[in-house]
N, C-alpha and C. Protein backbone atom coordinates (compact mmCIF):
# COMPACT_ATOMS: atom_id res chain seq x y z
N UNK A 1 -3.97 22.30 -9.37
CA UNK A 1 -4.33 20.99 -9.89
C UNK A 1 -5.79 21.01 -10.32
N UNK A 2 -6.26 20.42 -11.83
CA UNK A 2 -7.41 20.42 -12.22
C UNK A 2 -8.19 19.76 -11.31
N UNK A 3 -7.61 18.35 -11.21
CA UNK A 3 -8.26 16.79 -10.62
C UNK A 3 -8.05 16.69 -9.07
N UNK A 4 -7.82 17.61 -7.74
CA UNK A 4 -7.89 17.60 -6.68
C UNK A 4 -8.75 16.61 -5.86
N UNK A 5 -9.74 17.32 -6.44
CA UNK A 5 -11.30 16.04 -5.70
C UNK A 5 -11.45 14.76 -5.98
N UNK A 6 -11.80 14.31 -6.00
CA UNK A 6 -12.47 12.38 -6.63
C UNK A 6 -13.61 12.96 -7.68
N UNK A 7 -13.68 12.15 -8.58
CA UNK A 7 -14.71 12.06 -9.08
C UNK A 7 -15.99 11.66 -9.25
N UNK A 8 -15.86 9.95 -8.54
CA UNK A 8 -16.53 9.28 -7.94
C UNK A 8 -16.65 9.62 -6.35
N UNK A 9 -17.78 9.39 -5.75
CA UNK A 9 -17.71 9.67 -4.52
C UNK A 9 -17.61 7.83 -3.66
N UNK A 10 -16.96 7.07 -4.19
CA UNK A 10 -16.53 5.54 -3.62
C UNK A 10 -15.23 5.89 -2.96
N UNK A 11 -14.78 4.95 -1.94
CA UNK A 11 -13.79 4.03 -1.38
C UNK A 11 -13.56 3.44 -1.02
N UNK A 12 -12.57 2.42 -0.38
CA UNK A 12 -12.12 1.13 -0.31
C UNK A 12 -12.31 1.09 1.39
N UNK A 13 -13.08 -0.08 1.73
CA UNK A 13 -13.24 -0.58 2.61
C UNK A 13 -12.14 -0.59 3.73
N UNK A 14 -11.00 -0.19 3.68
CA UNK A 14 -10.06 -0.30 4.89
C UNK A 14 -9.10 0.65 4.66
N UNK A 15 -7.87 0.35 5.38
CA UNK A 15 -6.73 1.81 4.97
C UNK A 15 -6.05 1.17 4.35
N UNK A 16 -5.70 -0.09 3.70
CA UNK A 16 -5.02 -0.54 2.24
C UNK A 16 -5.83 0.39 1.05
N UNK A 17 -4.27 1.33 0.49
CA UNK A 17 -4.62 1.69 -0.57
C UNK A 17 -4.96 1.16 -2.03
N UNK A 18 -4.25 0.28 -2.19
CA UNK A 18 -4.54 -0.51 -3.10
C UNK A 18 -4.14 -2.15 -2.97
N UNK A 19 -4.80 -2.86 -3.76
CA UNK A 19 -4.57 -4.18 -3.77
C UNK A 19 -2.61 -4.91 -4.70
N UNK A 20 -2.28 -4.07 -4.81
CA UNK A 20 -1.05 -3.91 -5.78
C UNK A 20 0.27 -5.28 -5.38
N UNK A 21 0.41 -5.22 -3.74
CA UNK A 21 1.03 -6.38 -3.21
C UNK A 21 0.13 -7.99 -3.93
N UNK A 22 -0.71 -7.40 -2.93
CA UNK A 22 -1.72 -9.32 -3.59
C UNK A 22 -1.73 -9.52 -4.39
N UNK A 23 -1.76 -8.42 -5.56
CA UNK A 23 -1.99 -8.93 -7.27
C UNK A 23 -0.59 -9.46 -7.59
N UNK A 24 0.78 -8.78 -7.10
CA UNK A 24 2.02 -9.19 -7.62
C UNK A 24 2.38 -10.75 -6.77
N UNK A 25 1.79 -10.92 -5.79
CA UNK A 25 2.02 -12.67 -4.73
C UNK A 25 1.63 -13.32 -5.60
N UNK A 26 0.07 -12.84 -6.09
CA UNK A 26 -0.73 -13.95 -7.02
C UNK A 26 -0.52 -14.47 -8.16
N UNK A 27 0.36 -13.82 -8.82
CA UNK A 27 0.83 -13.57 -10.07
C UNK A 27 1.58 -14.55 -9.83
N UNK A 28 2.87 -13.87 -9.31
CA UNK A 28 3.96 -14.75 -9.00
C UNK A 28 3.66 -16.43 -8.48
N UNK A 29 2.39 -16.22 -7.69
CA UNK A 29 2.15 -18.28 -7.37
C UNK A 29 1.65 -18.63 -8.04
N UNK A 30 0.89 -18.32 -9.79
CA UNK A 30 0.47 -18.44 -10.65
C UNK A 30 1.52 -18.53 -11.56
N UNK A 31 2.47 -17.62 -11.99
CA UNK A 31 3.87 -18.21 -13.00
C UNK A 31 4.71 -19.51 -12.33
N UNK A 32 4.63 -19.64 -10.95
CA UNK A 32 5.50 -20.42 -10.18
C UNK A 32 4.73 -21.66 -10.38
N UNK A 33 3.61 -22.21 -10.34
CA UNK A 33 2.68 -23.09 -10.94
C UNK A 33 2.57 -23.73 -11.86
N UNK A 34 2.66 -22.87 -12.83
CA UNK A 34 2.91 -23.02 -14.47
C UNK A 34 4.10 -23.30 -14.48
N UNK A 35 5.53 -23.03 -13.84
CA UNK A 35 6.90 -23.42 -14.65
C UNK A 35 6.78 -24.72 -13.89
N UNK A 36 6.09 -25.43 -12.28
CA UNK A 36 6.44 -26.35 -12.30
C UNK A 36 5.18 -27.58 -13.36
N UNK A 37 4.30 -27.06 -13.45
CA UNK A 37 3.42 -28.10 -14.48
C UNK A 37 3.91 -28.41 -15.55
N UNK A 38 4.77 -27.15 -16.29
CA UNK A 38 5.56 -27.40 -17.46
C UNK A 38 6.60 -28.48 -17.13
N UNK A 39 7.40 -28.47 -16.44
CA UNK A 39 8.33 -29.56 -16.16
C UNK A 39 7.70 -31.20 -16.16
N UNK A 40 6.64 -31.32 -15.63
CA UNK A 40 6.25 -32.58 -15.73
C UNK A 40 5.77 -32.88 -17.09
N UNK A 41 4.88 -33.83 -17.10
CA UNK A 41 4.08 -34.49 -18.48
C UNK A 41 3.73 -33.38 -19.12
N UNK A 42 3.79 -33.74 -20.52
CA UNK A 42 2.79 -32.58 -21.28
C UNK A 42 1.45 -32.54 -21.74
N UNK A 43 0.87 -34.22 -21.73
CA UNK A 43 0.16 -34.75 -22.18
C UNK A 43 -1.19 -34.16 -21.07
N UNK A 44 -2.12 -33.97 -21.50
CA UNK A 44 -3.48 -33.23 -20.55
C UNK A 44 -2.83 -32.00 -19.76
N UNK A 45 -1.79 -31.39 -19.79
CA UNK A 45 -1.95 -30.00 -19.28
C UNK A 45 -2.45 -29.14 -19.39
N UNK A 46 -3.05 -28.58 -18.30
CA UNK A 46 -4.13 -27.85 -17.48
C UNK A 46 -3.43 -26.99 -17.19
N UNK A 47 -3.42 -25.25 -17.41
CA UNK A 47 -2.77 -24.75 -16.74
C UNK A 47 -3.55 -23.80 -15.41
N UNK A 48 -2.83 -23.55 -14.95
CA UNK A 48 -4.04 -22.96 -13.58
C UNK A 48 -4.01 -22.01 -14.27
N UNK A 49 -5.63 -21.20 -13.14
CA UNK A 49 -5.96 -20.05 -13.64
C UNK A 49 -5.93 -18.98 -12.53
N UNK A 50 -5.52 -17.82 -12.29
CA UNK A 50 -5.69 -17.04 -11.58
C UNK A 50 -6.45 -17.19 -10.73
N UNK A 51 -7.80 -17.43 -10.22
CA UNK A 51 -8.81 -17.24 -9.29
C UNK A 51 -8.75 -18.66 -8.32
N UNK A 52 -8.13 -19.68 -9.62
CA UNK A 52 -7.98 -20.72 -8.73
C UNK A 52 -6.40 -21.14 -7.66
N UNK A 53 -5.72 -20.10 -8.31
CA UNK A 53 -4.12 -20.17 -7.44
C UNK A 53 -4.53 -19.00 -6.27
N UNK A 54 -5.25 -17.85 -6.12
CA UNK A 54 -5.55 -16.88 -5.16
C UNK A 54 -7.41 -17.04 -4.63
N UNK A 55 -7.09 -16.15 -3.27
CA UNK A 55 -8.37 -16.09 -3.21
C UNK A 55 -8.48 -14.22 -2.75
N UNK A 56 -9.36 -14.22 -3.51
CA UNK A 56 -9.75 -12.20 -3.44
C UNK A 56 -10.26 -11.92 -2.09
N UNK A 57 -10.65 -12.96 -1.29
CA UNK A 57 -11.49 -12.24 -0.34
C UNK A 57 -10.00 -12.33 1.02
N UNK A 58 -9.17 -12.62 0.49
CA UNK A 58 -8.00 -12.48 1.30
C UNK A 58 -7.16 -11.42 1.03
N UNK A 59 -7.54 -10.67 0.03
CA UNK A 59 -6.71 -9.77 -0.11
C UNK A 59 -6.80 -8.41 0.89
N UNK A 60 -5.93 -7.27 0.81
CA UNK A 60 -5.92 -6.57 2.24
C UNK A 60 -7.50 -5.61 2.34
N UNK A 61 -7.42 -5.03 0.89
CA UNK A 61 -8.31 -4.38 0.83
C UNK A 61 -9.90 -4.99 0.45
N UNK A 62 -11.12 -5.02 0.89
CA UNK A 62 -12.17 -5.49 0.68
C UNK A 62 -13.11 -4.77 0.42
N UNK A 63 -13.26 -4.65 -0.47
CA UNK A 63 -14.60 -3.80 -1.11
C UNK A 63 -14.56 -2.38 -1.56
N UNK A 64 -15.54 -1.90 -1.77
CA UNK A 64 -15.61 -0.54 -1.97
C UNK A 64 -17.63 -0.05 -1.09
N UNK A 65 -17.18 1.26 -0.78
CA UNK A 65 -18.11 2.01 0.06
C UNK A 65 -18.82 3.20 -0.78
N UNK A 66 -19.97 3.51 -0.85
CA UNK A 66 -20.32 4.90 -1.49
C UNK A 66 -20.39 5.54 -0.04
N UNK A 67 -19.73 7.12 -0.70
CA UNK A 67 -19.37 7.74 0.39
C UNK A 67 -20.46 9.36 0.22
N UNK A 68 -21.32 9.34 0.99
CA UNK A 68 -22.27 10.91 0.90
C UNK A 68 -22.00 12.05 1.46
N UNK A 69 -22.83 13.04 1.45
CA UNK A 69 -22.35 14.37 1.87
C UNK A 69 -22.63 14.16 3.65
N UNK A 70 -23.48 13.27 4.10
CA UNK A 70 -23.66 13.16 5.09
C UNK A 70 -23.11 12.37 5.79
N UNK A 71 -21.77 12.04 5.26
CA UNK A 71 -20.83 10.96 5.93
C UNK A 71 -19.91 11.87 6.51
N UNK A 72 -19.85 11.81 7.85
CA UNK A 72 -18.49 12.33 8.91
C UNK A 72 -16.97 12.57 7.85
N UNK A 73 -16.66 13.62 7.72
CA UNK A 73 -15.37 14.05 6.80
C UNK A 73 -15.08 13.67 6.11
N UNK A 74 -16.37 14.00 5.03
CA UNK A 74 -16.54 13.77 3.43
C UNK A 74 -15.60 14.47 2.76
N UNK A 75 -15.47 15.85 2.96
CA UNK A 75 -14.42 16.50 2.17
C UNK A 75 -13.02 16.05 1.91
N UNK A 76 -12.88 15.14 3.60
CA UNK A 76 -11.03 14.72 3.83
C UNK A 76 -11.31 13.43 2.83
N UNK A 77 -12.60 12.67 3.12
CA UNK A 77 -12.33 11.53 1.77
C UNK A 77 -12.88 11.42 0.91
N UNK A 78 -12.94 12.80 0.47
CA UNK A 78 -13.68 13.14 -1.26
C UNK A 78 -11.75 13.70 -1.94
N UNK A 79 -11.30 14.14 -1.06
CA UNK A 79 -9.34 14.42 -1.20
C UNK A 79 -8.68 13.14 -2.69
N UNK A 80 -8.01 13.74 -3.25
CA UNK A 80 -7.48 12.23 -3.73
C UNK A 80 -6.16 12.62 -2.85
């Protein structure tokens, strides 16, 4: 394999690999939002917006870390 290592030396704040669940909940209470606003009046509809149907700092994973040569088993999380 060419791409073994990371390229960046970052990672994610916890052992959630990715945020992939939360984005598909959020989504989904964001279309679910919209089909019921559509049903009511049409007149001044507002449709929500993403940031305001979720909140990010609830999601599993939080942040990202720079990770150095002097960090305790850099090599295992320099790995992709």
């Amino acid at each position: 394999m060419s791409r073994s290592y990371r390229y960046s030396p970052f990672t994610g704040n916890s052992f959630a690999e990715s945020e992939k669940q939360d984005k598909r909940r959020a989504n989904r209470r964001q279309r679910r939002m919209i089909r019921e606003s559509m049903t009511s009046a049409f007149d001044g509809l507002v449709l929500p917006d993403i940031r305001e149907v979720s909140n990010a700092a609830t999601f599993r994973k939080d942040g990202k870390q720079h990770i150095t040569p002097a960090t305790p088993d850099y090599l295992r999380l320099m790995r992709k």
